[in-house]
PDB file of N, CA and C in Angstrom:
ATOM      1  N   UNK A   1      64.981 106.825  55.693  1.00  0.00           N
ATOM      2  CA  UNK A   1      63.761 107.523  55.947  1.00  0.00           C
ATOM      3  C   UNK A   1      63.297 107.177  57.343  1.00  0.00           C
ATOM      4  N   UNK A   2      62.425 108.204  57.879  1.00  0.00           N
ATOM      5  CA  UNK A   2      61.704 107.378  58.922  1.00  0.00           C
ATOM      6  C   UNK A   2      60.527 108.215  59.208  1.00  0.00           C
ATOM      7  N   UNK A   3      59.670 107.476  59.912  1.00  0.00           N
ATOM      8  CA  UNK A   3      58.206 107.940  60.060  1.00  0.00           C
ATOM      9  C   UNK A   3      57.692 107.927  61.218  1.00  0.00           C
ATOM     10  N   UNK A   4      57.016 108.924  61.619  1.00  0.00           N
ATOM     11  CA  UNK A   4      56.190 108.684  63.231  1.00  0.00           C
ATOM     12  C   UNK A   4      54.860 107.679  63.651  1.00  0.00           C
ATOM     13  N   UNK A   5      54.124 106.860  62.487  1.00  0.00           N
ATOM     14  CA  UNK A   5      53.798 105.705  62.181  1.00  0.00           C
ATOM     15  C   UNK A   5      54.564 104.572  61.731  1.00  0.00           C
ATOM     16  N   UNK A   6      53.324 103.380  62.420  1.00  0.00           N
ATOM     17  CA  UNK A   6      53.760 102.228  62.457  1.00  0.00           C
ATOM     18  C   UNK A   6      54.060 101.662  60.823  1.00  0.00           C
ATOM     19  N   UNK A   7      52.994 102.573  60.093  1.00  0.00           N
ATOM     20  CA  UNK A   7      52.965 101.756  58.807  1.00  0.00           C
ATOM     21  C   UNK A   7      53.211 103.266  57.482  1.00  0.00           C
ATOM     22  N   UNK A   8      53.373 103.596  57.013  1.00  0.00           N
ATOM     23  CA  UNK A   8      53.618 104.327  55.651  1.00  0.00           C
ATOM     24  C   UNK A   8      53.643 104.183  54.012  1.00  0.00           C
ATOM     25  N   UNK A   9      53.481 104.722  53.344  1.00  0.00           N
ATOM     26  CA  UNK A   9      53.823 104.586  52.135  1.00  0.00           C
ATOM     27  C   UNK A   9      54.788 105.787  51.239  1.00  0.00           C
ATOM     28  N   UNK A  10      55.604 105.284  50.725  1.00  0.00           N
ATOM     29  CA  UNK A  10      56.706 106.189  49.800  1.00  0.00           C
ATOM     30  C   UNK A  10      56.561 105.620  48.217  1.00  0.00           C
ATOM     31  N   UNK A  11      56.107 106.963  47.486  1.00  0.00           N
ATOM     32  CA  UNK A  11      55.697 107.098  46.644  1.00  0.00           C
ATOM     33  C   UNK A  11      57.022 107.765  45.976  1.00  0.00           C
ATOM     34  N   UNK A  12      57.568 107.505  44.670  1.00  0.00           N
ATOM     35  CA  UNK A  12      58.413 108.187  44.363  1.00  0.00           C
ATOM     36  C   UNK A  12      58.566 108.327  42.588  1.00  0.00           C
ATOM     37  N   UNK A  13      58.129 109.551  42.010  1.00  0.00           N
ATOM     38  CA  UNK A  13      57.758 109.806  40.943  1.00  0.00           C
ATOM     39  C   UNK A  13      58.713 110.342  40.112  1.00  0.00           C
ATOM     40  N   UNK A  14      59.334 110.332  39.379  1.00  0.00           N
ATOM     41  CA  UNK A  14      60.428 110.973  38.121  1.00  0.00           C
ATOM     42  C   UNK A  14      59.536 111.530  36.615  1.00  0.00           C
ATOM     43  N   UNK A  15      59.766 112.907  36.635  1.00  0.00           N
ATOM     44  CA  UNK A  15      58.659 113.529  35.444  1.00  0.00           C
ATOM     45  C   UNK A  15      59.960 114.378  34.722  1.00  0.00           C
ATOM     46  N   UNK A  16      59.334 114.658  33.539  1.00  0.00           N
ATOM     47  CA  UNK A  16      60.169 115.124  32.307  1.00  0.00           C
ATOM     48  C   UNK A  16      59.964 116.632  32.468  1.00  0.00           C
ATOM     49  N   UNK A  17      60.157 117.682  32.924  1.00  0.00           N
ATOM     50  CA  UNK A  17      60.233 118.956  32.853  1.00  0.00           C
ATOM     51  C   UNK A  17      60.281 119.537  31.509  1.00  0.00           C
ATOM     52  N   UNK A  18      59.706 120.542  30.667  1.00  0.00           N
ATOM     53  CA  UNK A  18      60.032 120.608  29.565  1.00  0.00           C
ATOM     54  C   UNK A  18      60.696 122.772  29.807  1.00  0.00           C
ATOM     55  N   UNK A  19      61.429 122.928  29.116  1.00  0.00           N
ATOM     56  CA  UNK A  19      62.189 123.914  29.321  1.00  0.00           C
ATOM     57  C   UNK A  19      60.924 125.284  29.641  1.00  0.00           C
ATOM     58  N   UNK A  20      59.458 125.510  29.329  1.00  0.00           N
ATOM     59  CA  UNK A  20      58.352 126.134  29.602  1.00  0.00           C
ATOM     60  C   UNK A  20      57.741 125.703  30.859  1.00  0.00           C
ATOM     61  N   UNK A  21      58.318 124.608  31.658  1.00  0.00           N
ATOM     62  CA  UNK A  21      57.553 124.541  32.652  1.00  0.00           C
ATOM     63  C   UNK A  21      56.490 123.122  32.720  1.00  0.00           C
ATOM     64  N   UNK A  22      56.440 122.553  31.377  1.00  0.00           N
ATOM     65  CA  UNK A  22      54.925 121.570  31.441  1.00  0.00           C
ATOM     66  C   UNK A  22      55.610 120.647  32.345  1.00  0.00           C
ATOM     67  N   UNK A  23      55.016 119.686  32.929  1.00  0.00           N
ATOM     68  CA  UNK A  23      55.764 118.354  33.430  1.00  0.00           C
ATOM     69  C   UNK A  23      54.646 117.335  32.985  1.00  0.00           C
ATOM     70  N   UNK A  24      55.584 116.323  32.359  1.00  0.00           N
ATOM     71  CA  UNK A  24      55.242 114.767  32.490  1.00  0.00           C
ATOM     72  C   UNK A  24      56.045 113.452  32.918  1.00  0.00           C
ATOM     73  N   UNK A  25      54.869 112.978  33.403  1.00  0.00           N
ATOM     74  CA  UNK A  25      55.469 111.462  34.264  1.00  0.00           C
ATOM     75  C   UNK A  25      56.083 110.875  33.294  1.00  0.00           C
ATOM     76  N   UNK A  26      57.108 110.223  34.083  1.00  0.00           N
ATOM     77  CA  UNK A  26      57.774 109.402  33.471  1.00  0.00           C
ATOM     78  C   UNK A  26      57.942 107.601  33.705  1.00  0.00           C
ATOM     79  N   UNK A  27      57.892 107.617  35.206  1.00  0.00           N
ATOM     80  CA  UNK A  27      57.496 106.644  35.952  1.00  0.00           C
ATOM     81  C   UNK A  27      57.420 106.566  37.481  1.00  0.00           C
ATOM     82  N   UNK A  28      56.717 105.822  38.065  1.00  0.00           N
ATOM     83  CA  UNK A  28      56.163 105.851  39.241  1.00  0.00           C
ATOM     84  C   UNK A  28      56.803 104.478  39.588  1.00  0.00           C
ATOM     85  N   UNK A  29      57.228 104.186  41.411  1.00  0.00           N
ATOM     86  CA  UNK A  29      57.342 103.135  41.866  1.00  0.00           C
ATOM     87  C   UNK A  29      57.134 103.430  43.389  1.00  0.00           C
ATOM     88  N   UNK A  30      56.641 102.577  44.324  1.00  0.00           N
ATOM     89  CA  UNK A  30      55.799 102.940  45.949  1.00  0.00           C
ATOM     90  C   UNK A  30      56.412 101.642  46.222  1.00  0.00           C
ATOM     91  N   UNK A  31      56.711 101.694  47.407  1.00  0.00           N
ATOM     92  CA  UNK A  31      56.891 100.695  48.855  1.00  0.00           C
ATOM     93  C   UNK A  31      55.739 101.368  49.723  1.00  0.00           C
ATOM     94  N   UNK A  32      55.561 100.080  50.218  1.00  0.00           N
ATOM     95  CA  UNK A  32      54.532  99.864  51.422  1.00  0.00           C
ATOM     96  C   UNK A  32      55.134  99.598  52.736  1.00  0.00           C
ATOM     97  N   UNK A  33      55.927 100.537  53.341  1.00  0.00           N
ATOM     98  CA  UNK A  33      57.037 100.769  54.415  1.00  0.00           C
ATOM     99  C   UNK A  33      57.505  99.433  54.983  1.00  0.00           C
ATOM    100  N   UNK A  34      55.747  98.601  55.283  1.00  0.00           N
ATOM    101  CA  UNK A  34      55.735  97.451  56.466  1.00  0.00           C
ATOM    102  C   UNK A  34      56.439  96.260  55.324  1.00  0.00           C
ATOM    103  N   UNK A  35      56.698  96.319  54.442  1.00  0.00           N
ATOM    104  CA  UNK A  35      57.489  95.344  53.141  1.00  0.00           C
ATOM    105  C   UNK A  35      58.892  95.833  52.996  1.00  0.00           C
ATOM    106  N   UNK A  36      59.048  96.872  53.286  1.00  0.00           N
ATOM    107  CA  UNK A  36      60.730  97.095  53.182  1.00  0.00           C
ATOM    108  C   UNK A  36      61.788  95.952  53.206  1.00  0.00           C
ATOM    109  N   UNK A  37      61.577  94.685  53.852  1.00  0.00           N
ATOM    110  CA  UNK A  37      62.448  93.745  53.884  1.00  0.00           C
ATOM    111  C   UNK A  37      61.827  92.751  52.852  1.00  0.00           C
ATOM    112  N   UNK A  38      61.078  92.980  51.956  1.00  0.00           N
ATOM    113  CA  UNK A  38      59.858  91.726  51.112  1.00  0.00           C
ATOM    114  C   UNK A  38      58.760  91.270  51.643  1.00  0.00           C
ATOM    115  N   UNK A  39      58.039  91.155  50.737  1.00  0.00           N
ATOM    116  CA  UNK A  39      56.833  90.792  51.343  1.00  0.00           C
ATOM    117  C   UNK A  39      56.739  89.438  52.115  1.00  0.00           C
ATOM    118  N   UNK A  40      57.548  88.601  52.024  1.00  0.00           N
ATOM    119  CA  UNK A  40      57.438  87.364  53.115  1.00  0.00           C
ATOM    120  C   UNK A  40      57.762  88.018  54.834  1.00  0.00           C
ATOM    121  N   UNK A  41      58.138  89.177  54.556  1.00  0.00           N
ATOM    122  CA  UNK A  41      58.766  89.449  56.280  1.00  0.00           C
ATOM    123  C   UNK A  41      57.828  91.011  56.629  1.00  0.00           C
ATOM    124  N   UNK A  42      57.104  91.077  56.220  1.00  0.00           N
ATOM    125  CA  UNK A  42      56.327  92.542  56.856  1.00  0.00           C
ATOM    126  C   UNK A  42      56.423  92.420  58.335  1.00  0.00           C
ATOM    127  N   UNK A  43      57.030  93.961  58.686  1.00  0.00           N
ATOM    128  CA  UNK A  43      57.285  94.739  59.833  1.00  0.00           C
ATOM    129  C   UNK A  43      57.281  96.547  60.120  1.00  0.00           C
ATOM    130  N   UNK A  44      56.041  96.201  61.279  1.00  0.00           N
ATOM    131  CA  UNK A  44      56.132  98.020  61.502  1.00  0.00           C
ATOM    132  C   UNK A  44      57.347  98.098  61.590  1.00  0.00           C
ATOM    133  N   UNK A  45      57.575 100.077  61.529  1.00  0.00           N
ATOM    134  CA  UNK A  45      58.296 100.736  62.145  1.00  0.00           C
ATOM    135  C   UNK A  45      58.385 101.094  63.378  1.00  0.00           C
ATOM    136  N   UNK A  46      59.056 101.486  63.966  1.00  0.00           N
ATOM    137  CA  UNK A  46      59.700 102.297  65.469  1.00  0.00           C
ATOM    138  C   UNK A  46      60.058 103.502  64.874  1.00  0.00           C
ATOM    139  N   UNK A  47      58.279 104.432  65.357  1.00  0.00           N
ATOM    140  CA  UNK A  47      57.967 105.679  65.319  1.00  0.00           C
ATOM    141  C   UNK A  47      59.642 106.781  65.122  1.00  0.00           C
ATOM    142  N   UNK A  48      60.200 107.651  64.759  1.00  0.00           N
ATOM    143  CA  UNK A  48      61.571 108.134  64.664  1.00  0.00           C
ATOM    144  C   UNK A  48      62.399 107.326  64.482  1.00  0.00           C
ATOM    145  N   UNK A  49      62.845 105.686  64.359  1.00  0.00           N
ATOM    146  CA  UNK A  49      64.020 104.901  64.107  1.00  0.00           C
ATOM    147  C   UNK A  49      64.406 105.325  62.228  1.00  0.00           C
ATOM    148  N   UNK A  50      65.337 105.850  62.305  1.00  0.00           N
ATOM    149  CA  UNK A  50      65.552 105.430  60.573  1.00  0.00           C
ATOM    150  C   UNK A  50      66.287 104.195  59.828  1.00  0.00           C
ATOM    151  N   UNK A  51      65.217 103.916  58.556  1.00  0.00           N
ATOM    152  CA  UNK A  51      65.604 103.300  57.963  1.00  0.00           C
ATOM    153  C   UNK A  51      65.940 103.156  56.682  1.00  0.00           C
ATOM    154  N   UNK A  52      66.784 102.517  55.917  1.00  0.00           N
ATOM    155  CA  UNK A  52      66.884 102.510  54.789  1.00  0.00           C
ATOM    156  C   UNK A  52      66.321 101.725  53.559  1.00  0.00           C
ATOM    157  N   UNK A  53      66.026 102.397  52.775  1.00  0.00           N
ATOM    158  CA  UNK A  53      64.602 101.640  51.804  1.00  0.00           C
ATOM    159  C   UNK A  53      65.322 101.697  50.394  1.00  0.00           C
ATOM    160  N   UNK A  54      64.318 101.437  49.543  1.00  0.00           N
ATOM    161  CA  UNK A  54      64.685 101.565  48.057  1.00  0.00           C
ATOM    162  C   UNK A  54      63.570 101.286  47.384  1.00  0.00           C
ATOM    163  N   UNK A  55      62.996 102.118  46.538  1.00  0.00           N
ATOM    164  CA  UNK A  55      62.163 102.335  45.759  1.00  0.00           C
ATOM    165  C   UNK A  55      62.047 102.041  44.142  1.00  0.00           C
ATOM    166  N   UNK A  56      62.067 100.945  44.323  1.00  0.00           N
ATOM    167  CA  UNK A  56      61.943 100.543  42.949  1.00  0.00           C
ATOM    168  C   UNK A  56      61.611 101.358  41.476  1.00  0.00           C
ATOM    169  N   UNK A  57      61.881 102.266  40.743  1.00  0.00           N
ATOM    170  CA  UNK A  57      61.371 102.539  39.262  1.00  0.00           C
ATOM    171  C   UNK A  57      61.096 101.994  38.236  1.00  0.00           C
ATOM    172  N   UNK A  58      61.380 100.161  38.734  1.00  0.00           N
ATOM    173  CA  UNK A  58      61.422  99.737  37.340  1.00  0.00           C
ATOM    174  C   UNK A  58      62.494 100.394  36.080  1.00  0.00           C
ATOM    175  N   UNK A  59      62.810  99.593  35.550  1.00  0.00           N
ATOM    176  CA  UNK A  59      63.873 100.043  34.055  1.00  0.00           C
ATOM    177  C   UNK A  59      62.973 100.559  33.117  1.00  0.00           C
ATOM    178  N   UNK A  60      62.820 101.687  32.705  1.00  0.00           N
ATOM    179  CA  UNK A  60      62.155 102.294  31.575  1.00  0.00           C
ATOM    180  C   UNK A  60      63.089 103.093  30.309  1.00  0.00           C
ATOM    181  N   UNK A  61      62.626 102.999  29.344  1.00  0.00           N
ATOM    182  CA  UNK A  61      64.152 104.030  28.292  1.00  0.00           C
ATOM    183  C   UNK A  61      63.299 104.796  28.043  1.00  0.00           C
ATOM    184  N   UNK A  62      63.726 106.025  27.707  1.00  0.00           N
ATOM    185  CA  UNK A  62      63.310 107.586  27.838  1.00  0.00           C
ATOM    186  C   UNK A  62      64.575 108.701  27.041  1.00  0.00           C
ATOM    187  N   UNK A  63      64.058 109.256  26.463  1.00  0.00           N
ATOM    188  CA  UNK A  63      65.293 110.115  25.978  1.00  0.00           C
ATOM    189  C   UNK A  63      64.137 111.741  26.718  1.00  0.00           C
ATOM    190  N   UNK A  64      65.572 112.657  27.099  1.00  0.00           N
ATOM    191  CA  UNK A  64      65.906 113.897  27.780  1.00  0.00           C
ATOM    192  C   UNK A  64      66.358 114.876  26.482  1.00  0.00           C
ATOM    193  N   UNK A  65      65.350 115.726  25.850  1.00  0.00           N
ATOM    194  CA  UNK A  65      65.848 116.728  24.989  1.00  0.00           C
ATOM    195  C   UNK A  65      67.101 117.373  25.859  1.00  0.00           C
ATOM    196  N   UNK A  66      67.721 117.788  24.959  1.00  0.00           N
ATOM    197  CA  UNK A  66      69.457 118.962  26.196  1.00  0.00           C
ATOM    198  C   UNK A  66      68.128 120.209  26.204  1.00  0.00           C
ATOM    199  N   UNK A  67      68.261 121.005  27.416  1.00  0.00           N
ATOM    200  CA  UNK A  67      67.366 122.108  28.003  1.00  0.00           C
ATOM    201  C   UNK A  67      66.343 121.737  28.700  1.00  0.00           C
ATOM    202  N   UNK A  68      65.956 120.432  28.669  1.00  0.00           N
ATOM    203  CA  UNK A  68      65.189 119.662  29.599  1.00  0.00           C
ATOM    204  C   UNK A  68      65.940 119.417  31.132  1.00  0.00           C
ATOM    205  N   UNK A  69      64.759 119.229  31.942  1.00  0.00           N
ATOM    206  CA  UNK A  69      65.211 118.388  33.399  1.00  0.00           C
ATOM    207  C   UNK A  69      64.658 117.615  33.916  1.00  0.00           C
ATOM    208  N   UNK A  70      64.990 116.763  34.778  1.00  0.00           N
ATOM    209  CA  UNK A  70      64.156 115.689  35.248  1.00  0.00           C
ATOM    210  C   UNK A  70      64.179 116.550  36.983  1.00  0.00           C
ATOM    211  N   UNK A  71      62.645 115.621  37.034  1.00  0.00           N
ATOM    212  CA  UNK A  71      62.065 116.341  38.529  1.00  0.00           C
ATOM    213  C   UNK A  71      62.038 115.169  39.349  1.00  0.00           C
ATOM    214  N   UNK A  72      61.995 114.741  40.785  1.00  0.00           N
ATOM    215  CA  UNK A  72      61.732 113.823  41.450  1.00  0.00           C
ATOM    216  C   UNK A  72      60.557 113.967  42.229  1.00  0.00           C
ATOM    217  N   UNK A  73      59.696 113.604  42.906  1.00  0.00           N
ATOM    218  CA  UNK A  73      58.768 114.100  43.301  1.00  0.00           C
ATOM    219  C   UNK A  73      58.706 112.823  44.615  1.00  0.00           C
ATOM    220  N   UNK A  74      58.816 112.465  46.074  1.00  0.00           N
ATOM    221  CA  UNK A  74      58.662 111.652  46.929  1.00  0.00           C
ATOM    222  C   UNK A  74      57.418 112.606  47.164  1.00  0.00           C
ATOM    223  N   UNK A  75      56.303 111.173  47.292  1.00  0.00           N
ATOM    224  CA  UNK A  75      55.000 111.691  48.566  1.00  0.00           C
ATOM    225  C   UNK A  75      54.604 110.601  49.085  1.00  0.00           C
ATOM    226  N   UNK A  76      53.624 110.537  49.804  1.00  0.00           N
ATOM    227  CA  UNK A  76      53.055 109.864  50.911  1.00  0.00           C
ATOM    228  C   UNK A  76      52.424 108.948  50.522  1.00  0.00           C
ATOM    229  N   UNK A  77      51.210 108.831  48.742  1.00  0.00           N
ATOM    230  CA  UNK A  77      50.434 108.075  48.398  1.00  0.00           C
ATOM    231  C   UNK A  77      50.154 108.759  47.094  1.00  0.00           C
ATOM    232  N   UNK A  78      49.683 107.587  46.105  1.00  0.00           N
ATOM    233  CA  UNK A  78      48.759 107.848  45.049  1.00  0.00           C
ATOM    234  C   UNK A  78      47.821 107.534  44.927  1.00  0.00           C
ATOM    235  N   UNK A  79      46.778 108.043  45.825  1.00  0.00           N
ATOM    236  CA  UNK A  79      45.346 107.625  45.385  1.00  0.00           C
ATOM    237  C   UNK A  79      44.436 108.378  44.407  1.00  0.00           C
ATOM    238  N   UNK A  80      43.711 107.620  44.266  1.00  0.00           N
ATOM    239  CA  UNK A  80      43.013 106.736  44.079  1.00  0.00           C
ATOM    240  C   UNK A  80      44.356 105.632  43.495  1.00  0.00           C
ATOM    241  N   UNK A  81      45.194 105.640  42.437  1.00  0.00           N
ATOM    242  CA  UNK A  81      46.025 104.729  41.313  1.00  0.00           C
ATOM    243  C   UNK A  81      46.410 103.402  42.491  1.00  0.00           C
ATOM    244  N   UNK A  82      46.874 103.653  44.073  1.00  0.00           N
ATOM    245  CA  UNK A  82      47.551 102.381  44.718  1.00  0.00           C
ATOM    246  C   UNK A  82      46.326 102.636  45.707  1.00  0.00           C
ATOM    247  N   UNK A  83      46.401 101.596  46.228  1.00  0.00           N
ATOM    248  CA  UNK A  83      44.660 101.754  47.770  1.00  0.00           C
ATOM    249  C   UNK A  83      45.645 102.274  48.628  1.00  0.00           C
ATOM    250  N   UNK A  84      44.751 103.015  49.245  1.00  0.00           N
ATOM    251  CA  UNK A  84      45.003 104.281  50.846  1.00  0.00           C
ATOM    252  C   UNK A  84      45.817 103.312  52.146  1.00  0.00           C
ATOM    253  N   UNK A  85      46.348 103.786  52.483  1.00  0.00           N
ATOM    254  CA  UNK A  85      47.207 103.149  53.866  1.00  0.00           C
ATOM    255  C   UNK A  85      46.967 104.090  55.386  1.00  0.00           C
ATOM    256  N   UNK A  86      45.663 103.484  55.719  1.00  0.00           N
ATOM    257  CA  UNK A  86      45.546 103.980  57.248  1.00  0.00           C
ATOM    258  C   UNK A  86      46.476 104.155  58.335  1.00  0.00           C
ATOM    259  N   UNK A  87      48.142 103.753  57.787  1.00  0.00           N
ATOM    260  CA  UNK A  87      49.277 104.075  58.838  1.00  0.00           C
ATOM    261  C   UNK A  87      48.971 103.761  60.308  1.00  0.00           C
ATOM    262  N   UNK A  88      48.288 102.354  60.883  1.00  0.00           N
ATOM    263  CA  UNK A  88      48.054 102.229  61.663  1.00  0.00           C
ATOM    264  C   UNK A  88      48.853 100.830  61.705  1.00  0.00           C
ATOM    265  N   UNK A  89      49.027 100.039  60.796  1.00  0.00           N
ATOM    266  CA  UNK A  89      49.459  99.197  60.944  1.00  0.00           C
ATOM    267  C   UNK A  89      48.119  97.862  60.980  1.00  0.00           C
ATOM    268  N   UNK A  90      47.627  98.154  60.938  1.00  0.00           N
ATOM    269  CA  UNK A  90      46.297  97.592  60.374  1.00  0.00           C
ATOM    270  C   UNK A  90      46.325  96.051  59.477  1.00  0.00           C
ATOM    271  N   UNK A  91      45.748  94.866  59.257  1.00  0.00           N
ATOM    272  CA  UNK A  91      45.849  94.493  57.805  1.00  0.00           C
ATOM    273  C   UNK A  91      45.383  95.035  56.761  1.00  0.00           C
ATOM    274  N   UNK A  92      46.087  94.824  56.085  1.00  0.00           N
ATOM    275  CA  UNK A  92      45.454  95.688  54.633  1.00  0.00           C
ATOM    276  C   UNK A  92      43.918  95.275  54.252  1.00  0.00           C
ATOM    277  N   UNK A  93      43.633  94.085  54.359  1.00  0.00           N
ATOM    278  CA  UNK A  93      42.265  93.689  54.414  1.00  0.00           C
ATOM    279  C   UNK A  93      40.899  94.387  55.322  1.00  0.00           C
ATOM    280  N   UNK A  94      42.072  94.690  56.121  1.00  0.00           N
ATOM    281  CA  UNK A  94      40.991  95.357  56.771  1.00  0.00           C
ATOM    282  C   UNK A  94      40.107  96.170  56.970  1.00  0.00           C
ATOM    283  N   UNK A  95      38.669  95.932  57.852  1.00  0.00           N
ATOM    284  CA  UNK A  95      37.730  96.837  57.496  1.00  0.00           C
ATOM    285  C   UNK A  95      37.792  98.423  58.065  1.00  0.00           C
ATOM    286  N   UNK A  96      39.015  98.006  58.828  1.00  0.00           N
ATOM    287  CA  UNK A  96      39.362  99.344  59.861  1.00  0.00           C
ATOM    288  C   UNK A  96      38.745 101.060  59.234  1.00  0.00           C
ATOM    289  N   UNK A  97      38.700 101.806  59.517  1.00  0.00           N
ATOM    290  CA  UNK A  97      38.562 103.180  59.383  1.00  0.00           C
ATOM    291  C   UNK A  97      39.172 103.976  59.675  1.00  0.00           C
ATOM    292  N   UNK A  98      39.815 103.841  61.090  1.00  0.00           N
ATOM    293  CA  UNK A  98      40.571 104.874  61.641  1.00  0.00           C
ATOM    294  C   UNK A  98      42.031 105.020  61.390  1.00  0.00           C
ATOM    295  N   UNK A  99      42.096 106.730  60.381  1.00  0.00           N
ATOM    296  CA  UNK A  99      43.259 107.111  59.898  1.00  0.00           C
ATOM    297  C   UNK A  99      44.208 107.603  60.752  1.00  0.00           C
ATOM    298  N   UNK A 100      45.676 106.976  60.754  1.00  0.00           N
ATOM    299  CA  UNK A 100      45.968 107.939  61.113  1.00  0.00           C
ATOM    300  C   UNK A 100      47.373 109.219  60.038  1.00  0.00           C
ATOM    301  N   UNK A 101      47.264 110.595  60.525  1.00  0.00           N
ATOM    302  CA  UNK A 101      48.022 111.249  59.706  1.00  0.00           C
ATOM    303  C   UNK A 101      49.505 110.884  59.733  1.00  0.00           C
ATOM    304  N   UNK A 102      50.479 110.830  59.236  1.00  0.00           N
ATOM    305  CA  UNK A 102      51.771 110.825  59.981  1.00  0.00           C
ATOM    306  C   UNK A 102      52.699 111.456  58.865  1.00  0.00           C
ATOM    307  N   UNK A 103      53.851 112.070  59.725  1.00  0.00           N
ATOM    308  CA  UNK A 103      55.053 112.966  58.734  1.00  0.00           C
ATOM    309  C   UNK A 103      55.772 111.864  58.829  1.00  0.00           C
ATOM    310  N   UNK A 104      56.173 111.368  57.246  1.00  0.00           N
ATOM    311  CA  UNK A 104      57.831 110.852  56.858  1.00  0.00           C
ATOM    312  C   UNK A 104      58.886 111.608  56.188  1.00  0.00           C
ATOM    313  N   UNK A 105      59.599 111.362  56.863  1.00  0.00           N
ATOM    314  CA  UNK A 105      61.038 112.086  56.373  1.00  0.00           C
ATOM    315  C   UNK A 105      62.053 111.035  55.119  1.00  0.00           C
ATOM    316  N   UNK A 106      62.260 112.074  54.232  1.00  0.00           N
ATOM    317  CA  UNK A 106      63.742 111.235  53.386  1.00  0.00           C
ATOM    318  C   UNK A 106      64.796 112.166  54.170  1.00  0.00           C
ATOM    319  N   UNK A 107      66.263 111.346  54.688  1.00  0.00           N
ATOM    320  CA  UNK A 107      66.828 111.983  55.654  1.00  0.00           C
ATOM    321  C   UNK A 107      68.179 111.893  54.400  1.00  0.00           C
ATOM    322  N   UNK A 108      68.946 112.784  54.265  1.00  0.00           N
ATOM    323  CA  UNK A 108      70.388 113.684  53.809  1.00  0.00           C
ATOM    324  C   UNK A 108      71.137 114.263  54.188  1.00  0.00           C
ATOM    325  N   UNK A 109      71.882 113.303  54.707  1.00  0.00           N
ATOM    326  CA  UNK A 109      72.401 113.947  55.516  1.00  0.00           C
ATOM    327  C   UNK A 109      74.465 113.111  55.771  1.00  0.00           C
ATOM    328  N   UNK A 110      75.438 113.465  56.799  1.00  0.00           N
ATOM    329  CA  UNK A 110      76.242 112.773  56.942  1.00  0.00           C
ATOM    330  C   UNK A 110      75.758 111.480  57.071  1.00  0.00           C
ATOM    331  N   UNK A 111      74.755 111.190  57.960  1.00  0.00           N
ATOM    332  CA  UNK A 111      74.996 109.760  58.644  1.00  0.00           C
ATOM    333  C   UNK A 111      73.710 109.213  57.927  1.00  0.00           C
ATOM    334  N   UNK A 112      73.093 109.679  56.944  1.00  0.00           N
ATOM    335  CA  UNK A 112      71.677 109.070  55.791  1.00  0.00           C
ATOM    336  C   UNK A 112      71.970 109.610  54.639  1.00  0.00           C
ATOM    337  N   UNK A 113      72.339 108.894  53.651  1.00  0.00           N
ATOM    338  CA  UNK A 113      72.743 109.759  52.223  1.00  0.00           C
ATOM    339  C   UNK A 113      71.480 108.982  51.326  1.00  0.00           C
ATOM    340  N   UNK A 114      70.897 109.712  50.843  1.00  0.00           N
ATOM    341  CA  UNK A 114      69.874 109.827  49.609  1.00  0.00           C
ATOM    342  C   UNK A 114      70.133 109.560  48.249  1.00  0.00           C
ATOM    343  N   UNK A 115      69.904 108.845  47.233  1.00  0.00           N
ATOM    344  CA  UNK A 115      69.832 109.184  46.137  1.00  0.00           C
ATOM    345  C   UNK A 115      69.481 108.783  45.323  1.00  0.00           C
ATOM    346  N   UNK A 116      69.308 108.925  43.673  1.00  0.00           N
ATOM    347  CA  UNK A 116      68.818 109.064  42.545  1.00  0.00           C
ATOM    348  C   UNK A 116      69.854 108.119  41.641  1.00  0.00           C
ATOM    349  N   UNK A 117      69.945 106.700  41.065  1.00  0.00           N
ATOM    350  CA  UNK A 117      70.252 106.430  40.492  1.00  0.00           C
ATOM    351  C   UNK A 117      69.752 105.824  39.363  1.00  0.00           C
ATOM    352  N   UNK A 118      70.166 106.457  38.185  1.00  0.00           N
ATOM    353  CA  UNK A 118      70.006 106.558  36.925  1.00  0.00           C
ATOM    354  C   UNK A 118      70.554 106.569  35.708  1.00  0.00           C
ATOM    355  N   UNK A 119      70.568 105.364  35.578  1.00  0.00           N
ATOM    356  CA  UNK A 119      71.360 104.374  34.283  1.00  0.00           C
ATOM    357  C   UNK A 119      71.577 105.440  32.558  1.00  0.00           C
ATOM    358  N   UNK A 120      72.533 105.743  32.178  1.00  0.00           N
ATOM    359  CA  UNK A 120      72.805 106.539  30.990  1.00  0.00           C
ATOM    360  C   UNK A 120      73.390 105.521  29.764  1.00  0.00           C
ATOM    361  N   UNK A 121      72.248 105.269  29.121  1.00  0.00           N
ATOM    362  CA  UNK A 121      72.692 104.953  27.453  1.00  0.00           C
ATOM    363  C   UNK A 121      73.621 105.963  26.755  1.00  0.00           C
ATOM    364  N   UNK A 122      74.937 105.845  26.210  1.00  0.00           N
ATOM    365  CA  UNK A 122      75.917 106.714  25.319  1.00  0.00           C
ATOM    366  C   UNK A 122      74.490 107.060  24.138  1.00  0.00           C
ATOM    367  N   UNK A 123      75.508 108.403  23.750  1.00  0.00           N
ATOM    368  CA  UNK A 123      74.718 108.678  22.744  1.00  0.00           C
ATOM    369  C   UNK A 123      75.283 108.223  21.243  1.00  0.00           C
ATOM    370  N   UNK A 124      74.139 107.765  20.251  1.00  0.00           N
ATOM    371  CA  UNK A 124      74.172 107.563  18.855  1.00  0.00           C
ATOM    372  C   UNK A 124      74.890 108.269  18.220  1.00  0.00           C
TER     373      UNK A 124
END
């Protein structure tokens, strides 16, 4: 991924599609860009440098009716549910105000490959 801010958040959601269209969550997991290496080593980014991340889902079990699909959903933030990230690079403590907007990219490509891995229990 990479971002034209110093600081970002990647939000990345997996919901249950039901063959009519409804969707429900299934589970949610966010990085806080400047933690990408753990939280003992927080570091901005270099505005366009890409990097490679991983987004935790946590292990959850879930069964998929057959005619069902699963959806992925990457965004920027869940607020109110995680606190707001002024992408300034800021401390998080801080009383700062000033937002700034910024586009992140998930990149797919030859030289950035993307993906979705997701553990399959055999069936009963």
């Amino acid at each position: 991924m990479s971002s034209d801010a110093p600081d970002a958040d990647l939000v990345v959601r997996l919901a249950h599609v039901r063959p009519d269209g409804l969707s429900t969550s299934i589970q949610e997991g966010a990085l806080r860009l400047r933690y990408r290496d753990g939280f003992p080593a927080p570091a901005m980014m270099q505005p366009g440098r890409r990097y490679a991340v991983e987004v935790d889902l946590r292990a959850i079990a879930y069964a998929i009716p057959s005619g069902h699909r699963l959806r992925l959903h990457v965004a920027g933030s869940s607020f109110p549910r995680l606190e707001r990230n002024l992408q300034t690079g800021a401390s998080v403590n801080s009383t700062q105000t000033r937002v700034v907007v910024s586009t992140t990219t998930v990149h797919h490509d030859d030289e950035s490959q993307s993906w979705v891995e997701l553990p399959v229990l055999p069936s009963r």
